[in-house]
Protein backbone atom coordinates (compact mmCIF):
# COMPACT_ATOMS: atom_id res chain seq x y z
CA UNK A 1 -17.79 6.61 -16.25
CA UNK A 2 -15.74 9.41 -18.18
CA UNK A 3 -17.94 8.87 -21.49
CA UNK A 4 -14.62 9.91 -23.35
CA UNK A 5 -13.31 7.20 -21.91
CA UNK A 6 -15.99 4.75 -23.21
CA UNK A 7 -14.96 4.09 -27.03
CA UNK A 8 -11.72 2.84 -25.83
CA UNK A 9 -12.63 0.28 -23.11
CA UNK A 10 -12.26 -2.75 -25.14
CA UNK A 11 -13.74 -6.45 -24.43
CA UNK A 12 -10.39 -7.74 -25.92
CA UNK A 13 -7.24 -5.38 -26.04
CA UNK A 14 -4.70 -5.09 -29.11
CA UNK A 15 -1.05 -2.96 -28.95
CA UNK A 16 -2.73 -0.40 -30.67
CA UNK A 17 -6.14 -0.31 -28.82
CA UNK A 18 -3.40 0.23 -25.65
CA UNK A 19 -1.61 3.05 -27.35
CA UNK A 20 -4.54 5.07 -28.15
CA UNK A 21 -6.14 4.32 -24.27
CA UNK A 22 -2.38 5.50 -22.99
CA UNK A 23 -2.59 8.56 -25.64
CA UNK A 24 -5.93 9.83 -24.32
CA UNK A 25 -4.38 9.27 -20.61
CA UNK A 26 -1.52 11.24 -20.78
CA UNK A 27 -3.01 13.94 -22.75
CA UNK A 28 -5.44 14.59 -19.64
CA UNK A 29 -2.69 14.03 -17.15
CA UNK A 30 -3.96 10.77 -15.74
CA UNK A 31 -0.93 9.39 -15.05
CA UNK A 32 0.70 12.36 -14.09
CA UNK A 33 2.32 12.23 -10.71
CA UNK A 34 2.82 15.31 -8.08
CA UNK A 35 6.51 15.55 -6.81
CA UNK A 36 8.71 17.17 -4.36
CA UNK A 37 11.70 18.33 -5.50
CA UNK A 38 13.56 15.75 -3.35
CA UNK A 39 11.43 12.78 -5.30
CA UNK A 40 9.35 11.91 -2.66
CA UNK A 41 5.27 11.89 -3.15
CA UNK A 42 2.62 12.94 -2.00
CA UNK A 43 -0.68 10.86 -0.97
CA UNK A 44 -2.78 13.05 -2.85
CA UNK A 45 -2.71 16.63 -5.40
CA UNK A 46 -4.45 18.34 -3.12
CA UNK A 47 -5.86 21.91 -3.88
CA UNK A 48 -6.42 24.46 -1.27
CA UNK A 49 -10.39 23.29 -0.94
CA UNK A 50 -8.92 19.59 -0.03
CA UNK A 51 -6.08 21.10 2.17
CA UNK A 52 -8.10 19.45 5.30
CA UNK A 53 -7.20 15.70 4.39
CA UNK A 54 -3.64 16.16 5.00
CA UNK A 55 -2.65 14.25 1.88
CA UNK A 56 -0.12 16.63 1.19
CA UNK A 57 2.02 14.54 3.58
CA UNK A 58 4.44 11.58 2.99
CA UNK A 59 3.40 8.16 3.48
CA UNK A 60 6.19 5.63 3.64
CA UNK A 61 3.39 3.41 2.35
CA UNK A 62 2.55 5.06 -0.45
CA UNK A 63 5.77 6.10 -1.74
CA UNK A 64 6.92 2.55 -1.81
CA UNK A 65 4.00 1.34 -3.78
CA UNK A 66 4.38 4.32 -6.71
CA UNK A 67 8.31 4.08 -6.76
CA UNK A 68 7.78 0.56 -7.37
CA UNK A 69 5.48 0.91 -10.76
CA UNK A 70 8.26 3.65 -11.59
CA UNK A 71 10.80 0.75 -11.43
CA UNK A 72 8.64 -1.47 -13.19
CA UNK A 73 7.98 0.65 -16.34
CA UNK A 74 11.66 1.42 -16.50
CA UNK A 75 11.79 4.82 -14.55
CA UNK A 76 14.27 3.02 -12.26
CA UNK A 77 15.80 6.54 -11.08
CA UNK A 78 13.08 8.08 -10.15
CA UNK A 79 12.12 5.21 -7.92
CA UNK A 80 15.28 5.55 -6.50
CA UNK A 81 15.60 8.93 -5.70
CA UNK A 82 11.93 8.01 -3.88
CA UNK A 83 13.71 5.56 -1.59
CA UNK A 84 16.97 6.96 -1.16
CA UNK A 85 14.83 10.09 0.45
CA UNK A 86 12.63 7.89 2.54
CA UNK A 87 15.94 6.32 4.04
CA UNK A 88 17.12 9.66 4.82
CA UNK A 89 14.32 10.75 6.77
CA UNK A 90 14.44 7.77 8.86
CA UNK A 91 18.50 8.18 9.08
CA UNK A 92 17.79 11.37 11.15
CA UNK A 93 14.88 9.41 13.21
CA UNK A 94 17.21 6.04 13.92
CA UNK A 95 16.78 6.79 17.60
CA UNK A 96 13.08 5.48 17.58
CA UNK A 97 14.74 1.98 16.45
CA UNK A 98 17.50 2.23 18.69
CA UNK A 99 15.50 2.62 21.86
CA UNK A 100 12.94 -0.10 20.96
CA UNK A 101 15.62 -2.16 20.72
CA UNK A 102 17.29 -1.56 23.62
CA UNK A 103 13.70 -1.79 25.52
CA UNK A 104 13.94 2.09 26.40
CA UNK A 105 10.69 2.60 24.92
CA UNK A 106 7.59 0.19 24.49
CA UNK A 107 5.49 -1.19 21.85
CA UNK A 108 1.96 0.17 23.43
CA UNK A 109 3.73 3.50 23.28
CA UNK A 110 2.45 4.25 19.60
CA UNK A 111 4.29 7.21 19.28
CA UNK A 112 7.86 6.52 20.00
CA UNK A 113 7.61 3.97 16.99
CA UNK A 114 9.03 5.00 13.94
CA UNK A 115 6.98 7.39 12.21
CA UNK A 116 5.40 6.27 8.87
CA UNK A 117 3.88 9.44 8.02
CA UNK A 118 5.86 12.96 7.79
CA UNK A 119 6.74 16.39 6.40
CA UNK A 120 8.19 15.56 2.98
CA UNK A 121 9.47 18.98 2.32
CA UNK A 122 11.59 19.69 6.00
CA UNK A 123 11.91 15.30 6.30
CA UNK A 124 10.55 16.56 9.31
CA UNK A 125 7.64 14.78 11.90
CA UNK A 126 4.32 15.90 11.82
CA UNK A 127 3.46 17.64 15.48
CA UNK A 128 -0.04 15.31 15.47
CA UNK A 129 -1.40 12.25 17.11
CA UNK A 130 -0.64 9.37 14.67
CA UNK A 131 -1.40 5.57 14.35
CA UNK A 132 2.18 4.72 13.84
CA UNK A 133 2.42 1.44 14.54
CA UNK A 134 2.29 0.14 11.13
CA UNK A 135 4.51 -2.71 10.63
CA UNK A 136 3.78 -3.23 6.77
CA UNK A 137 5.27 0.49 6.09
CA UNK A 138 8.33 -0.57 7.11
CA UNK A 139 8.32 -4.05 5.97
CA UNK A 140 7.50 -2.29 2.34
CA UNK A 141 10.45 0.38 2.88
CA UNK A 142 12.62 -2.60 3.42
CA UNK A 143 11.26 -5.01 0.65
CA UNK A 144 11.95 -2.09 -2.32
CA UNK A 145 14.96 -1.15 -1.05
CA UNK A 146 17.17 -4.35 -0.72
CA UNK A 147 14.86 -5.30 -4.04
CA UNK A 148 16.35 -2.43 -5.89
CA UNK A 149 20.17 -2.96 -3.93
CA UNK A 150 19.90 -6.65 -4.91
CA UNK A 151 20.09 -5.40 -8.93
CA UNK A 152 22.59 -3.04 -8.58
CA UNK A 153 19.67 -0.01 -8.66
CA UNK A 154 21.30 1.32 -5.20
CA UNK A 155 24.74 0.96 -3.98
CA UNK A 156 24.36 0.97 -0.32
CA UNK A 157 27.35 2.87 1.80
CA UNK A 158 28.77 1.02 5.49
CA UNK A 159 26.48 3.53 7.13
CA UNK A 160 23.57 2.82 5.18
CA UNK A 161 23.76 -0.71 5.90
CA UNK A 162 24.15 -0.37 9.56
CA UNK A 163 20.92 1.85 10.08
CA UNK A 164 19.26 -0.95 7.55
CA UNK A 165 20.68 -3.63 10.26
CA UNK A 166 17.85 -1.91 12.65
CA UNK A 167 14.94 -3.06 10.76
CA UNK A 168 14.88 -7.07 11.62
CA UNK A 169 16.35 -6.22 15.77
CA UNK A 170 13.77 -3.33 15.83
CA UNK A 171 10.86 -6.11 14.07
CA UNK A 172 12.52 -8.63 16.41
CA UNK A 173 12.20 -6.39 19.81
CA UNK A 174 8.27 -5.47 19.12
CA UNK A 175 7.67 -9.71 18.09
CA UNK A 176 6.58 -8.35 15.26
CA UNK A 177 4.53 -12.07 14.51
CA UNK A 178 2.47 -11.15 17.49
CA UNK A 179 2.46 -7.54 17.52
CA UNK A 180 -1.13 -5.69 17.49
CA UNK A 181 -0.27 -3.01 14.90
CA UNK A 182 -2.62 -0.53 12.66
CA UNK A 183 -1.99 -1.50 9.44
CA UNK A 184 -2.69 -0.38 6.37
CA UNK A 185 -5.63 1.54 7.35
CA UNK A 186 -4.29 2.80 10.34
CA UNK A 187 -7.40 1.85 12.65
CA UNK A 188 -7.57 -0.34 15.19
CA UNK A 189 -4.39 -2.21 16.55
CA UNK A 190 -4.48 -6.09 16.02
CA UNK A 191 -2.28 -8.64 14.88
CA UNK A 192 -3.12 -8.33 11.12
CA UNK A 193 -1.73 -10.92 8.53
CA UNK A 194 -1.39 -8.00 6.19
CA UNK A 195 0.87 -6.59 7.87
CA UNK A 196 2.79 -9.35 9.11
CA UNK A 197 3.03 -10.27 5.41
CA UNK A 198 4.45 -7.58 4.20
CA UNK A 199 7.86 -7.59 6.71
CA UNK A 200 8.05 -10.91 6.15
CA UNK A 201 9.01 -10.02 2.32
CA UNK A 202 10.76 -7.32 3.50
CA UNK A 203 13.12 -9.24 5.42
CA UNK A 204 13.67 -12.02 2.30
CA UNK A 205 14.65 -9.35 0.32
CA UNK A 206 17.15 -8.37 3.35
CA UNK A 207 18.19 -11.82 3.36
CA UNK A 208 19.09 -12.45 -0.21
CA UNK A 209 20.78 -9.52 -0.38
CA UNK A 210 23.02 -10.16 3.07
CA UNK A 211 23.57 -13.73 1.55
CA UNK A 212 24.81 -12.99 -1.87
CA UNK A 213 27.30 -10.50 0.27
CA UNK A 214 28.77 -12.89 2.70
CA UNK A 215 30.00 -12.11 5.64
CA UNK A 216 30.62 -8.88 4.73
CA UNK A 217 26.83 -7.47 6.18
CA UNK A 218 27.16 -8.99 9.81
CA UNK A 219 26.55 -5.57 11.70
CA UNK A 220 25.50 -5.69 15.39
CA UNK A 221 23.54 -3.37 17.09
CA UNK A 222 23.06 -3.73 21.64
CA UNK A 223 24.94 -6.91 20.94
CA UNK A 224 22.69 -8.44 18.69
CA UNK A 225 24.28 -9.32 15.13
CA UNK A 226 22.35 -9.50 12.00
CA UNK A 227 23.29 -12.48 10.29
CA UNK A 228 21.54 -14.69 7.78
CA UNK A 229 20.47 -16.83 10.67
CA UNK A 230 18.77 -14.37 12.58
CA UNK A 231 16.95 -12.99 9.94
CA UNK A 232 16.23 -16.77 8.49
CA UNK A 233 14.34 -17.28 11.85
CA UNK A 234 12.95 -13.56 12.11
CA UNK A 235 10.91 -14.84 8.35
CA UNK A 236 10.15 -18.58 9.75
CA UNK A 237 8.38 -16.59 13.33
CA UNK A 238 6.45 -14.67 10.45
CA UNK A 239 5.60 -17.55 8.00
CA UNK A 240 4.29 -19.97 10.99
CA UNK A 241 1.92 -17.23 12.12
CA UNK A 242 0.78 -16.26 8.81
CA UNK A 243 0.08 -19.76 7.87
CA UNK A 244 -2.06 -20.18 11.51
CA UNK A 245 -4.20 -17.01 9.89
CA UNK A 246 -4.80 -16.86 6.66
CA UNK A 247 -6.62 -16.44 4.70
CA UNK A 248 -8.18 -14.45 7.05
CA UNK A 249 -6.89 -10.72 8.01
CA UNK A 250 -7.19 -11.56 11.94
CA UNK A 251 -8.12 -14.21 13.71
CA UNK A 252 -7.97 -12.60 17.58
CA UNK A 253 -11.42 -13.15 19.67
CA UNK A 254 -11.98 -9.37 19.71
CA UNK A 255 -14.63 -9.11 17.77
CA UNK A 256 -13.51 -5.43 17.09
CA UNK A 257 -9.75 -6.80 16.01
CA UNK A 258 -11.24 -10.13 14.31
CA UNK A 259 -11.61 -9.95 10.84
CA UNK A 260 -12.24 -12.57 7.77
CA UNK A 261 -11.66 -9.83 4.90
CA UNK A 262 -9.37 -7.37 3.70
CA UNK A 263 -8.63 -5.43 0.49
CA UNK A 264 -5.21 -5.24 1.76
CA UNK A 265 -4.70 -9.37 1.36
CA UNK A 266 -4.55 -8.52 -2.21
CA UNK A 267 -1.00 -6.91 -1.44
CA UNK A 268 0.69 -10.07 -0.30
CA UNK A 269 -0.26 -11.71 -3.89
CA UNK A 270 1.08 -8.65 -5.62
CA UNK A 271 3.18 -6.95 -5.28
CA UNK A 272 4.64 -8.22 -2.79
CA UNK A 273 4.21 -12.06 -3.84
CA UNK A 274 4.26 -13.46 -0.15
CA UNK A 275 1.90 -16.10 -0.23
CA UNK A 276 1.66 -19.37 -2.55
CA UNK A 277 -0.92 -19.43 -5.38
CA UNK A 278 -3.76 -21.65 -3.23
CA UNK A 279 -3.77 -19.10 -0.48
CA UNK A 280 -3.87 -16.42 -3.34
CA UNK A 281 -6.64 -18.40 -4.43
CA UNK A 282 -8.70 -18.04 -1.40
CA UNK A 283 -7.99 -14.21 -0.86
CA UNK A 284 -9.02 -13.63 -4.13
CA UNK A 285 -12.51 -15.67 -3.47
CA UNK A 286 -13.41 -14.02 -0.58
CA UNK A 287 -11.89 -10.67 -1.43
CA UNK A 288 -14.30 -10.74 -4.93
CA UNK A 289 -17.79 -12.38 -3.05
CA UNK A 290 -17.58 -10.38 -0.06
CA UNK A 291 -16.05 -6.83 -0.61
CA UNK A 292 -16.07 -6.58 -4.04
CA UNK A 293 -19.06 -3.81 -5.06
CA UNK A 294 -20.50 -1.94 -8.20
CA UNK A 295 -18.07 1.07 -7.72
CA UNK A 296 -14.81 -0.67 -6.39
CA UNK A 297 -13.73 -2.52 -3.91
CA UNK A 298 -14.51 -2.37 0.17
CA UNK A 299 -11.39 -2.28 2.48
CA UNK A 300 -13.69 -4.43 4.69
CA UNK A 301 -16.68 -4.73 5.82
CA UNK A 302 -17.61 -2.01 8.43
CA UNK A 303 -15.10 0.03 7.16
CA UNK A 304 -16.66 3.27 8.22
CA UNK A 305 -14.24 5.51 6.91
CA UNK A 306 -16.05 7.86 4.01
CA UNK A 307 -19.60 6.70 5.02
CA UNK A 308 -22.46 7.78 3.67
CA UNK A 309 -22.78 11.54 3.59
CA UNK A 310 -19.08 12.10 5.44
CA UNK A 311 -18.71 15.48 4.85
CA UNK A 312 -21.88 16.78 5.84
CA UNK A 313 -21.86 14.80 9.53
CA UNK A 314 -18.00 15.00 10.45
CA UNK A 315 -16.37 18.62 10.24
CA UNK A 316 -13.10 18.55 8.06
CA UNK A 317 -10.84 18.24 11.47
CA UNK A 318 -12.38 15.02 12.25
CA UNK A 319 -12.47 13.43 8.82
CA UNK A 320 -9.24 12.23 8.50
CA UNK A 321 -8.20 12.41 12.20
CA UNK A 322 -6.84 9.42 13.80
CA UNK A 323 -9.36 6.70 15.00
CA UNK A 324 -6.91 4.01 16.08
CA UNK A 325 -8.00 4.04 19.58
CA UNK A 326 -11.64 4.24 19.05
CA UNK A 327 -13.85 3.69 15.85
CA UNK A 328 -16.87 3.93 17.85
CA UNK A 329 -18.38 7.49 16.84
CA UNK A 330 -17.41 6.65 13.26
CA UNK A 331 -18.88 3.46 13.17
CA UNK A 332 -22.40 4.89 14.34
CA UNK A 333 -22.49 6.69 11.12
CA UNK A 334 -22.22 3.73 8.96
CA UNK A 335 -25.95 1.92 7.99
CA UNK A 336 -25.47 -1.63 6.45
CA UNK A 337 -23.68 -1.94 3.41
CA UNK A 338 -22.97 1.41 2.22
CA UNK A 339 -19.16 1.25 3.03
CA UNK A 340 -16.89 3.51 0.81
CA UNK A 341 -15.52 1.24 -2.39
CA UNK A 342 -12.04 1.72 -2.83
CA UNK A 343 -9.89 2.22 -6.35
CA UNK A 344 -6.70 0.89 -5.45
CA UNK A 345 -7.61 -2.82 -5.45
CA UNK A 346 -9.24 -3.65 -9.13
CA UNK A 347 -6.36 -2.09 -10.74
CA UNK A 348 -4.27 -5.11 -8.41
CA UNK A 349 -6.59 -7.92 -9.29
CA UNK A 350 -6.30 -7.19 -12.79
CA UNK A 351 -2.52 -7.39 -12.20
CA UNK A 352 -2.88 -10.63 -10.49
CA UNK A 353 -4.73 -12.18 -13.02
CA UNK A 354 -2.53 -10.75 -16.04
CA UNK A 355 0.67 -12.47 -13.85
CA UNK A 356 -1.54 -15.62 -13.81
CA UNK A 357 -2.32 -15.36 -17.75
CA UNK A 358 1.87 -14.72 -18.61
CA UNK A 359 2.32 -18.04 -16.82
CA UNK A 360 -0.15 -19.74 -18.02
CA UNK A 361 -1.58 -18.96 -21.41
CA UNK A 362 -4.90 -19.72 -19.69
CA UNK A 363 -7.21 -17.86 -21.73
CA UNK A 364 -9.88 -17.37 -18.64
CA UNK A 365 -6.81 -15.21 -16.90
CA UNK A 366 -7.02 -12.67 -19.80
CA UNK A 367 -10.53 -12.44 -19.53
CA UNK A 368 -10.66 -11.28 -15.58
CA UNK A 369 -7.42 -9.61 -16.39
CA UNK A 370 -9.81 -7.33 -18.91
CA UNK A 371 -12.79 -7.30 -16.20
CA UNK A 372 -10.63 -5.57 -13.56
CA UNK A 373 -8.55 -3.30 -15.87
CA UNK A 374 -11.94 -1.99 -17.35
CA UNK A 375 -13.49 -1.44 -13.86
CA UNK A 376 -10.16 0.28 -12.90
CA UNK A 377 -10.60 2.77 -16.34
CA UNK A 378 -14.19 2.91 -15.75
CA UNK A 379 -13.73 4.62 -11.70
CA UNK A 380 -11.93 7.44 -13.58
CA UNK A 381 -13.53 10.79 -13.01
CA UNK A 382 -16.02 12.69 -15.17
CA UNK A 383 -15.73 15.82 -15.03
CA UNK A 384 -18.07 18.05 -12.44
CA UNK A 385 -18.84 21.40 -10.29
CA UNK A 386 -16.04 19.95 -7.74
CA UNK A 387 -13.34 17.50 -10.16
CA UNK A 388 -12.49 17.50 -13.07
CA UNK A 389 -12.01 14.68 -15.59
CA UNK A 390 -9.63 11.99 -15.67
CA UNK A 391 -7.89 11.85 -12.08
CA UNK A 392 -7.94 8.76 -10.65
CA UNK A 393 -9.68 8.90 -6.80
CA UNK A 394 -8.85 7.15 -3.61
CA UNK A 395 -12.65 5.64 -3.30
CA UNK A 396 -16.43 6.55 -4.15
CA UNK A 397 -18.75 6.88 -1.01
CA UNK A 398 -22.29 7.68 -0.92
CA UNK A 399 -23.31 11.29 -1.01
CA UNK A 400 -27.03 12.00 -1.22
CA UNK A 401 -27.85 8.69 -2.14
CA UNK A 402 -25.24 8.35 -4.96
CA UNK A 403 -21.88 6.86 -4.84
CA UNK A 404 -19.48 9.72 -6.08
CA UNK A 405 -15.55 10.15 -5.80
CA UNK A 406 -13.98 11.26 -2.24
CA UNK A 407 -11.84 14.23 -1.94
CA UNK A 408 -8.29 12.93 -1.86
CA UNK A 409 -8.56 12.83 -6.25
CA UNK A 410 -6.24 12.44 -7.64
CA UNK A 411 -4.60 9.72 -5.44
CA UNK A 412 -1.17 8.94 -6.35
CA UNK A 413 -1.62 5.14 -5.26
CA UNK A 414 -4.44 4.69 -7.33
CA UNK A 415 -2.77 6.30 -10.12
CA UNK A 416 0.24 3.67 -9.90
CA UNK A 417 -1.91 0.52 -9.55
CA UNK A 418 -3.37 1.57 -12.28
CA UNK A 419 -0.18 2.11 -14.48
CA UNK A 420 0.39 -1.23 -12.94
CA UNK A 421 -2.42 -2.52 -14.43
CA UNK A 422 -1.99 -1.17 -17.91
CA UNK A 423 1.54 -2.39 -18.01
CA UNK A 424 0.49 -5.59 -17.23
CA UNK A 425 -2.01 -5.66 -19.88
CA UNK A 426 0.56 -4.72 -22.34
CA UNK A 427 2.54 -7.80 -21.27
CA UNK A 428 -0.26 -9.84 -21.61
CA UNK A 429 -0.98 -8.50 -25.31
CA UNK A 430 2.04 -9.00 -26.32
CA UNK A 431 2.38 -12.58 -25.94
């Protein structure tokens, strides 16, 4: 823990207990996030020592989830600006839709998908190998956008609309309810409730938004028109699926596809609010007694990414390379139980539970609420030879026989869950 952190991590939280925590934050730059000059952001601030990860990149991913804390603490413009550049890089790339659609090119052929991760400076692809197939980017992209067009936020032209019109025929031509895609940790393809999850809220979003506009959003595409209808039945092919699965991540015989936890379930509570509050119920459960550790919080278990000692057994080319066709070599470097533990997901459980406190007044809410938030403020760095203090890191893996925080620090996605989290608490305080 940052020990000048320590005074201010409070058992029970008042306005001005919140102030001073924010005060000390944004003196140090916590909260402070890296920018291009287009508004797009990168995964991580990397310096020239953490070049390597490639984190200097755009994820569509990522951007979605930190323009969406900018719209929810009132920095609606800069969240726009975020997605208004993420549609025009995938303006100039509509041709990957348009050829799925028209069955020119095929699901299996990974790279011919829309790509999820790119240049943000030249909106430019990345000349490398990538685990595209990612269904939830997309289904994110599409969930903030029509979220933000439904209030007004973004005033969508003719054109924009009719590259938008791709999404649900492109989700439609790859089945996306049975499509084996690489999620959000862009491993091994299966058909991951996660992911299915996510472009299912995309496309409600889509739909409320065509609805409240009448017939004027009916645009066709290889004679195929996006109506309310289609994209009514496009959510029900998602829903029945998702309700065969969870709360389990995957439920294919594979045993290397099958999987009973994720950290990314906690995404379809919040924020994406995709599933009702039983199922949210039993993510959480299983979520908290099986992945949840001392540090943070697993991805899953065998999650080999950031094992023990990463750095000294895999050269920098091959630590962030993509595995999504085999996992094998990585996996043999993982012993039993020491996966990395992850800083993105307390900062969401705390959310969850603060949502579940506003509703309820149930005082047992606020107290997990404060748990999480003070595990979130407590995986805020120290400073030392390689970091300094108060940057928020993507996980903490075992190095030496310690647990300490991985390169990619500060991680932007970490650093808006955790304004996520903060805000949240606010909300709850001032009840």
């Amino acid at each position: 823990m940052n020990p000048a952190l320590k005074p201010l991590i409070k058992q029970r939280y008042t306005t001005s207990d919140l102030k001073a925590l924010k005060a000390l934050l944004d003196e140090n730059g916590t909260l402070e996030f890296a920018r291009l000059s287009n508004g797009l952001f990168p995964a991580a601030a990397v310096q020239s020592e953490t070049a390597y990860t490639g984190y200097a990149s755009i994820w569509l991913r990522d951007n979605i989830h930190i323009a969406n804390v900018h719209d929810l603490v009132g920095k609606t413009e800069i969240a726009v600006q975020a997605v208004q550049a993420l549609l025009t890089y995938m303006k100039k790339k509509s041709f990957r839709f348009e050829r799925m659609i028209r069955g020119e090119t095929k699901p299996d052929s990974i790279m011919d998908r829309p790509h999820v991760r790119f240049d943000g400076k030249t909106l430019d692809d990345i000349d490398q190998t990538w685990a595209h197939a990612q269904n939830d980017a997309l289904g994110y992209f599409l969930w903030l956008y029509f979220k933000l067009a439904r209030r007004g936020a973004i005033t969508p032209t003719s054109a924009d609309l009719q590259f938008l019109s791709l999404f649900p025929l492109y989700f439609e031509a790859i089945r996306y309810w049975q499509d084996e895609d690489s999620g959000h940790w862009e491993e091994t393809r299966k058909v991951s409730a996660s992911s299915m999850g996510i472009v299912v809220a995309g496309l409600r979003q889509m739909k409320q938004f065509w609805a409240s506009a009448g017939s004027a959003h009916s645009n066709s595409f290889n004679g195929r028109a996006v109506t309310v209808q289609l994209l009514d039945e496009l959510i029900n092919k998602g829903t029945s699926e998702l309700a065969k699965i969870l709360p389990a991540e995957c439920i294919q015989k594979d045993p290397k596809k099958a999987r009973a936890y994720d950290g990314a379930l906690l995404f379809l509570i919040y924020p994406a609010e995709v599933v009702d509050e039983s199922t949210a119920d039993l993510i959480l459960e299983r979520v908290l007694k099986h992945l949840k550790g001392d540090f943070g919080v697993r991805r899953y278990i065998g999650d080999s990414f950031w094992s023990p000692n990463y750095k000294k057994t895999l050269s920098e080319d091959s630590r962030t390379a993509d595995f999504s066709s085999d996992l094998s070599q990585r996996d043999a470097l993982l012993p039993k139980g020491q996966e990395a533990q992850w800083c993105i997901f307390d900062p969401i459980i705390s959310t969850i539970y603060g949502r579940r406190y506003v509703a309820t007044r149930d005082p047992k809410y606020l107290e997990l609420q404060v748990t999480y938030l003070n595990r979130s403020l407590e995986q805020i760095t120290a400073a030392t030879e390689l970091l300094p203090a108060f940057r928020c890191p993507e996980l903490y893996y075992v190095e030496d026989g310690k647990y300490v925080p991985g390169d990619a620090t500060p991680l932007l996605w970490t650093q808006a869950n955790l304004l996520t989290a903060i805000h949240a608490m606010e909300q709850s305080v001032g009840l």
